[in-house]
Protein backbone atom coordinates (compact mmCIF):
# COMPACT_ATOMS: atom_id res chain seq x y z
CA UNK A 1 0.00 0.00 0.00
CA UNK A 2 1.30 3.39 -0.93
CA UNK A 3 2.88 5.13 2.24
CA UNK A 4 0.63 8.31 1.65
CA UNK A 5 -2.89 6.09 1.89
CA UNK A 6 -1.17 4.55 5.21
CA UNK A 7 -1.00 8.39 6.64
CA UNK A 8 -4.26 8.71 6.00
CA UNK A 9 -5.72 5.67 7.79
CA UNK A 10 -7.34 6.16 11.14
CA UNK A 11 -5.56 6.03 14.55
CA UNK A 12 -6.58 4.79 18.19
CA UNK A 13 -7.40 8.08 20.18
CA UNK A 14 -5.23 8.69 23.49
CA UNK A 15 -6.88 8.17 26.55
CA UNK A 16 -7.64 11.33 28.62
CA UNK A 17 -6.11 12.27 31.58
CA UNK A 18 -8.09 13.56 34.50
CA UNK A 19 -6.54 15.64 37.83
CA UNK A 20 -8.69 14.28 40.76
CA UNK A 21 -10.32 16.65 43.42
CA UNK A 22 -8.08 17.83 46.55
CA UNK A 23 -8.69 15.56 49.78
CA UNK A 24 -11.26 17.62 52.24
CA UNK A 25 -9.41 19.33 54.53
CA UNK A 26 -8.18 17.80 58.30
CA UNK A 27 -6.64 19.11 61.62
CA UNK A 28 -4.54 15.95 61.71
CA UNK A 29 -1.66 16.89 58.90
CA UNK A 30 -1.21 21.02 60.15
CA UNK A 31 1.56 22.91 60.81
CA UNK A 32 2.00 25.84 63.11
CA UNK A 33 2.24 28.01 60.29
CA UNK A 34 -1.51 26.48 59.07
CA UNK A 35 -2.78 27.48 62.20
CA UNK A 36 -4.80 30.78 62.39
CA UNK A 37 -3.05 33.81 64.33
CA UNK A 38 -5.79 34.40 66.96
CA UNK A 39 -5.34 30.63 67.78
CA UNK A 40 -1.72 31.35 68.78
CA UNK A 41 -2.46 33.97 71.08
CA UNK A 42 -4.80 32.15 73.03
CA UNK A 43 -2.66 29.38 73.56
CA UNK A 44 0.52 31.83 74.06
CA UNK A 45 -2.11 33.52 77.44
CA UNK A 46 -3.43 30.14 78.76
CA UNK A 47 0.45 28.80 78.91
CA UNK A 48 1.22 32.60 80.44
CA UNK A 49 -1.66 31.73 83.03
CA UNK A 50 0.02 28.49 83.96
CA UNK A 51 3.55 29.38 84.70
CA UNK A 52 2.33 32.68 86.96
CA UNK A 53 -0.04 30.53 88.35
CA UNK A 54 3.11 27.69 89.21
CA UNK A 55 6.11 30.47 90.03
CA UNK A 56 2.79 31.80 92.32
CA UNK A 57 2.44 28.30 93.97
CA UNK A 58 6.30 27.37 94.22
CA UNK A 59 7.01 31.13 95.73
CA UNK A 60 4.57 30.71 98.48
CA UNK A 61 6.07 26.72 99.15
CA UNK A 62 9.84 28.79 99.42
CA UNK A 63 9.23 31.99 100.64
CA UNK A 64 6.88 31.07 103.85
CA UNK A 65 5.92 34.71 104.64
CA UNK A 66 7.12 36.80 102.23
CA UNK A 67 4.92 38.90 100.63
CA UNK A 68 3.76 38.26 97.73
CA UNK A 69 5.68 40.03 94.34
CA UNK A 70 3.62 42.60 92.97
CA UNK A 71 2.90 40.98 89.99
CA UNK A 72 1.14 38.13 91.31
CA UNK A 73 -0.79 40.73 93.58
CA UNK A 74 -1.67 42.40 90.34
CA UNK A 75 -5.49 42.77 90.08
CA UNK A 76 -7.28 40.76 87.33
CA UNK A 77 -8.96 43.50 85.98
CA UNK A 78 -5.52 44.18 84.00
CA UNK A 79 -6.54 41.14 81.74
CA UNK A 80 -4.84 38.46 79.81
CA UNK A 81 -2.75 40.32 77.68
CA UNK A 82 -0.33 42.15 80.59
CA UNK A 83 -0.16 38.42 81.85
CA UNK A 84 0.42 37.12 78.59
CA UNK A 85 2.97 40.38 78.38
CA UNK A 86 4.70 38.94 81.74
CA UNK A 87 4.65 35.54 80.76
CA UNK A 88 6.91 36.34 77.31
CA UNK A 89 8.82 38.79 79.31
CA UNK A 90 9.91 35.85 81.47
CA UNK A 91 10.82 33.63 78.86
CA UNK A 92 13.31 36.55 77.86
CA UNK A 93 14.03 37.30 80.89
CA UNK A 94 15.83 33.59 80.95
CA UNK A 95 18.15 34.56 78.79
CA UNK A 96 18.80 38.02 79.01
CA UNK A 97 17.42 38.94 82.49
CA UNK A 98 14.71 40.40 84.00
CA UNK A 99 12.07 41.98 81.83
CA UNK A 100 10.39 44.93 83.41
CA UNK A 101 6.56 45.84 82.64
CA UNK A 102 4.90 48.67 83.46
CA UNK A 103 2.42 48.49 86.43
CA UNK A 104 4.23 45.07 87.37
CA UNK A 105 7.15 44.56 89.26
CA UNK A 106 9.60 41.51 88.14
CA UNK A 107 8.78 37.74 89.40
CA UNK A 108 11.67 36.82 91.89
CA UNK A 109 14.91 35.01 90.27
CA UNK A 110 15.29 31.54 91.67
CA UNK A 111 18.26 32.40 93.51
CA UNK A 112 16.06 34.88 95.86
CA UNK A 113 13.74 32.14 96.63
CA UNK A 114 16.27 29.76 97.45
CA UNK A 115 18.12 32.77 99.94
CA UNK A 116 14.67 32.19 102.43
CA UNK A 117 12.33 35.12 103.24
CA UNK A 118 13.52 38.82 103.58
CA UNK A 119 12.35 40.02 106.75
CA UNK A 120 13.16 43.32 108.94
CA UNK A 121 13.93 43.32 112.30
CA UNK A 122 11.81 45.72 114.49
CA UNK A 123 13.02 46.63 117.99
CA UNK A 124 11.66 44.41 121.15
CA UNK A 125 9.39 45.44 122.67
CA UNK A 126 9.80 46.87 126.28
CA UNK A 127 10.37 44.23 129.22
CA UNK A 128 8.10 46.60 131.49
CA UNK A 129 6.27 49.61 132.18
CA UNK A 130 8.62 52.42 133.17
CA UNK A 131 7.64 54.12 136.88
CA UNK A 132 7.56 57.69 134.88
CA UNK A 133 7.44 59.43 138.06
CA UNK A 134 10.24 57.80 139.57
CA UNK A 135 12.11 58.47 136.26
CA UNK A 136 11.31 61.94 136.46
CA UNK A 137 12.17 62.42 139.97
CA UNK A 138 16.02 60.68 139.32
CA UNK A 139 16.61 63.44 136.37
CA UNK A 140 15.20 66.09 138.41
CA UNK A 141 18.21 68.26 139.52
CA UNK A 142 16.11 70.13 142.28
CA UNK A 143 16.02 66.74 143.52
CA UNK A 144 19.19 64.84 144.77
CA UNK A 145 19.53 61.01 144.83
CA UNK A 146 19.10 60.16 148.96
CA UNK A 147 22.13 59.20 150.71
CA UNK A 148 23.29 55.46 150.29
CA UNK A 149 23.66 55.04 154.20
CA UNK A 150 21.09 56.17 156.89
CA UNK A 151 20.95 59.58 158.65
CA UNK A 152 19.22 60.66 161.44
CA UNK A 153 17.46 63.70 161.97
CA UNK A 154 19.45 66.07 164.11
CA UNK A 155 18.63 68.39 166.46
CA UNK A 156 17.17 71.56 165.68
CA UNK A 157 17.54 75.34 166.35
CA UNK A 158 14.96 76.60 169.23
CA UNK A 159 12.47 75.43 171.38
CA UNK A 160 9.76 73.61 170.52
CA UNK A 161 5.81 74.77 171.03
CA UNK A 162 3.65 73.80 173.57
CA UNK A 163 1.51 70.65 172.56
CA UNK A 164 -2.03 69.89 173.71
CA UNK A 165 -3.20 66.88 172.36
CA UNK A 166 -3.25 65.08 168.87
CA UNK A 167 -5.08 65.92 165.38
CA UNK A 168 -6.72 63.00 164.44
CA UNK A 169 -6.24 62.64 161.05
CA UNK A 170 -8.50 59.76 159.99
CA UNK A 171 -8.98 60.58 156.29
CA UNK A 172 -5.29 59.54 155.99
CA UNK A 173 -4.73 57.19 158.99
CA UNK A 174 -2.36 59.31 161.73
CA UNK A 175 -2.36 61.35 164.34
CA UNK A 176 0.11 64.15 164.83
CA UNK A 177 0.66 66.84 167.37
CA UNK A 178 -1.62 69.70 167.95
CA UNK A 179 0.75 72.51 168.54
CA UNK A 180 -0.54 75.91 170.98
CA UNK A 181 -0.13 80.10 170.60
CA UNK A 182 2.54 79.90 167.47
CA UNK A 183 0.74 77.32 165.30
CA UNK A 184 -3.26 78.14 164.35
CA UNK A 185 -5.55 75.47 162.77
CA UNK A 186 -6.18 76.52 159.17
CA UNK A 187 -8.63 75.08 156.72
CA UNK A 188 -7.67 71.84 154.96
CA UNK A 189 -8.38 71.49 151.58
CA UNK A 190 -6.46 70.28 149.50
CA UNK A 191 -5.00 68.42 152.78
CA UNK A 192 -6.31 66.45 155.14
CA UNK A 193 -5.12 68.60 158.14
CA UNK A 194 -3.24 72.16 158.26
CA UNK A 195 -1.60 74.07 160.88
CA UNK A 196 0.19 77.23 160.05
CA UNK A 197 2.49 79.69 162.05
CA UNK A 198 1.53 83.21 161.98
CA UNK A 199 2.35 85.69 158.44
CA UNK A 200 5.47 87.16 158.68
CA UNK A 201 5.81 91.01 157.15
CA UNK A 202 7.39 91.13 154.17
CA UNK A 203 7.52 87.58 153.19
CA UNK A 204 4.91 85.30 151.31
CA UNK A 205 5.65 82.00 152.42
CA UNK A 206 5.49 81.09 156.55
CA UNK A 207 5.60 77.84 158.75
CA UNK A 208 3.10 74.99 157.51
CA UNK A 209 2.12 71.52 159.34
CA UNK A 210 0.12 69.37 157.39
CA UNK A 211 -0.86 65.28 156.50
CA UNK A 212 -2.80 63.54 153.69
CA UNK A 213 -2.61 59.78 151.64
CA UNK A 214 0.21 60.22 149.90
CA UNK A 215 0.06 61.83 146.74
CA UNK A 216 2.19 60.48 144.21
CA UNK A 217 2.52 57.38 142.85
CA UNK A 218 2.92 54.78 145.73
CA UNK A 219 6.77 52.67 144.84
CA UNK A 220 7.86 49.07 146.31
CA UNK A 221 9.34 51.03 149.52
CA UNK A 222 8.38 53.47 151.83
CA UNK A 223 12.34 55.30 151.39
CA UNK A 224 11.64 55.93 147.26
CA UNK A 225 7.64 56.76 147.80
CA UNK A 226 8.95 59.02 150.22
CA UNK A 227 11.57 60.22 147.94
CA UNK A 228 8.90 61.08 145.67
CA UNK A 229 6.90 62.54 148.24
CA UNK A 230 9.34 65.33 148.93
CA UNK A 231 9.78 66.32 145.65
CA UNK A 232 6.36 66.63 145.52
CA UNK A 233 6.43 69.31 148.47
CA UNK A 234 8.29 71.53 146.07
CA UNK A 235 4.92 72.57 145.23
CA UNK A 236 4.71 74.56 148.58
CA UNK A 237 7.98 76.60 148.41
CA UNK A 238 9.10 79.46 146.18
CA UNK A 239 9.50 78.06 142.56
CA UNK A 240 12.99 76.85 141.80
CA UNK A 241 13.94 75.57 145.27
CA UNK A 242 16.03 73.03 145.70
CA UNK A 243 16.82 70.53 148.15
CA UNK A 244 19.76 68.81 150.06
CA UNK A 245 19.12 66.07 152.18
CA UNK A 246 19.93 66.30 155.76
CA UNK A 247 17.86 63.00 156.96
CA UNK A 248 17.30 59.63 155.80
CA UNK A 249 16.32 56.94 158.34
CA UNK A 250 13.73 54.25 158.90
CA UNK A 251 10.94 55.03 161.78
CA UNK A 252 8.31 53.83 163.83
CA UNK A 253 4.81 55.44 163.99
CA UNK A 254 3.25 53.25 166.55
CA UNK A 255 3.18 49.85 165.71
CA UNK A 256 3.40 50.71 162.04
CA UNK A 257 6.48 50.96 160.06
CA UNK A 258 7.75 54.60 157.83
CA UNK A 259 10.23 56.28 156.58
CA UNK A 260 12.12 59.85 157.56
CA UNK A 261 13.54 62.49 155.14
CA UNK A 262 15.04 65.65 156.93
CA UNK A 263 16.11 68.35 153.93
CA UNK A 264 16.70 72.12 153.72
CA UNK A 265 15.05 73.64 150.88
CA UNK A 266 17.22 76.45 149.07
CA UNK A 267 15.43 79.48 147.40
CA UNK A 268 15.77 82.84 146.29
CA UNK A 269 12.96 85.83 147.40
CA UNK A 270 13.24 89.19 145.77
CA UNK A 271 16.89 88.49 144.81
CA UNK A 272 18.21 87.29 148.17
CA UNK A 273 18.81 83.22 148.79
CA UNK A 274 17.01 81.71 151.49
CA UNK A 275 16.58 78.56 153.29
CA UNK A 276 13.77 76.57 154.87
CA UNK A 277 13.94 73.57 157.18
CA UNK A 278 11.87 70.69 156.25
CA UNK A 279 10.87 67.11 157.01
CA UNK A 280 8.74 64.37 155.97
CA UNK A 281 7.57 61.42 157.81
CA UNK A 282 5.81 59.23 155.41
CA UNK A 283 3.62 56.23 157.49
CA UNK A 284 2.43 52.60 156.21
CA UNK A 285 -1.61 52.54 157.27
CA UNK A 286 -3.22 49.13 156.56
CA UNK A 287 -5.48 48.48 153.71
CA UNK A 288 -5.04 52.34 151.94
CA UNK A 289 -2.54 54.67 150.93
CA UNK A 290 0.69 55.41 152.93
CA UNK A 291 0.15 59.08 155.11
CA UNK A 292 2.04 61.69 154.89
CA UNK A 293 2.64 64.27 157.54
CA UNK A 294 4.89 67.25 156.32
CA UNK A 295 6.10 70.08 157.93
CA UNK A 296 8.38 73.22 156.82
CA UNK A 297 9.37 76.33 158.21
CA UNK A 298 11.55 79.29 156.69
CA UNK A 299 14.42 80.70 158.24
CA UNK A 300 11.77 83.80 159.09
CA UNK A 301 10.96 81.85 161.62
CA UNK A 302 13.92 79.69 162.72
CA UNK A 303 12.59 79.99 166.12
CA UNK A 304 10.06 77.66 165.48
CA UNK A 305 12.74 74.84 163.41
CA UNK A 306 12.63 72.57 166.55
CA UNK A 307 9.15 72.11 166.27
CA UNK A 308 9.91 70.10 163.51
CA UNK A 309 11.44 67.38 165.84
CA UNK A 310 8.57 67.74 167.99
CA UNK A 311 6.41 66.35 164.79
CA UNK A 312 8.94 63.64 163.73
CA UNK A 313 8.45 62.01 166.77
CA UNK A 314 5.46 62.13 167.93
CA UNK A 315 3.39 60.52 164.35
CA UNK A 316 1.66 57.69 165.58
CA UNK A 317 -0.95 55.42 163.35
CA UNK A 318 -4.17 55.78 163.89
């Protein structure tokens, strides 16, 4: 056959190709980079929410009182994304140190938990109340410290006044004498008894007998509450006397138990120094205060200055 009619003859058709349809879609084959970017984030703030939530839990197991850091404190109301912010800031923070965020303050670096808690030390406490009148009466420079060994009241210029009888003084639990002529019952208040010598001219201040409870602060002794005592009879002499002691000796009043101050109290009237003699017997009554009886005369009236013996030894308890 001649090659041109074989050209012509007909020929088996190719068989068509076909491109089948993509799989449907599953979750099973994607990457990270398949995944959308709001999916990320969400799983970037719950992992943030567990590690504050475990550094939270393993700070309170190592720190055992320390307070808490600031950002775990941090209010919730700040939302995910500062927590997210701190999480990623830690993960930095590994490698390059701490991150800091505003409105939070750094978690703590292991090696701060593992130092133990970070506590100051206040000052103790007190062991005891402080006497503030007896500490006021030792820094009191009107006021001498009493002599370390006893010393008795000594014998005074004069002669003393006539007694007749005794003032009862029960309010405070003594008697004392009742002195004639020089010395004048007065009124009282704010004492229990009073006796005064007459006014002298010129001078404000004159010869005064008088007893009460004890005013001040009652101490462990009778010597310091009677320390205390004649401090406190300071009141009744020109302002800025002073005192030196001239007596300091345990006595009886009765069948009760006191204690004896003599002193001379130094002042200055209308420019010139003066003295006064002075003494204070201070008495233990039962079931109240201690008594005081308290007498003090000026050297106006150093005639009268042995009366003062005549008192000292003649206070009896009630």
């Amino acid at each position: 056959m001649p090659s041109y009619i074989a050209a012509e003859a007909e020929t088996t058709p190719l068989p068509k190709i076909t491109v089948p349809p993509p799989a449907p879609a599953t979750n099973s084959g994607k990457s990270l980079g398949d995944l959308p970017m709001r999916v990320v984030y969400r799983a970037v703030a719950v992992a943030a929410g567990v590690g504050i939530l475990g550094a939270s839990v393993a700070f309170a197991v190592l720190g055992r009182g320390t307070p808490a850091p600031a950002a775990v404190r941090a209010p919730a109301a700040q939302g995910v994304t500062q927590q997210a912010a701190v999480a990623s800031g830690a993960a930095i923070g590994t490698a390059t140190g701490a991150v800091a965020t505003p409105g939070l303050s750094p978690l703590p670096s292991a090696s701060s938990l593992s130092a133990g808690p970070q506590t100051s030390v206040s000052p103790e406490p007190s062991s005891g109340p402080v006497d503030t009148a007896m500490a006021a009466a030792l820094h009191d420079p009107r006021v001498p410290t009493l002599p370390a060994n006893e010393r008795k009241l000594r014998r005074l210029h004069g002669h003393p006044a006539h007694i007749r009888g005794l003032v009862k003084d029960r309010r405070s639990g003594v008697a004392l004498p009742r002195f004639t002529k020089s010395w004048t019952l007065a009124k009282a208040s704010p004492f229990a008894s009073r006796q005064v010598l007459p006014k002298v001219k010129g001078m404000s201040y004159r010869g005064l007998l008088v007893s009460c409870p004890v005013p001040i602060p009652q101490q462990e002794t009778l010597r310091d509450t009677a320390f205390l005592a004649a401090r406190w009879t300071l009141n009744h002499h020109p302002s800025g006397a002073t005192i030196t002691w001239t007596a300091s000796q345990p006595m009886k009043a009765g069948k009760r138990k006191g204690w004896l101050l003599g002193y001379t109290v130094h002042y200055t009237v209308k420019g010139k120094k003066r003295t006064s003699a002075a003494a204070l017997a201070l008495v233990d009554v039962p079931d109240r205060k201690p008594a005081v009886v308290f007498v003090t005369i000026p050297d106006s009236q150093k005639k009268r200055w042995r009366d003062i013996n005549a008192v000292m030894s003649s206070v009896k308890a009630l």
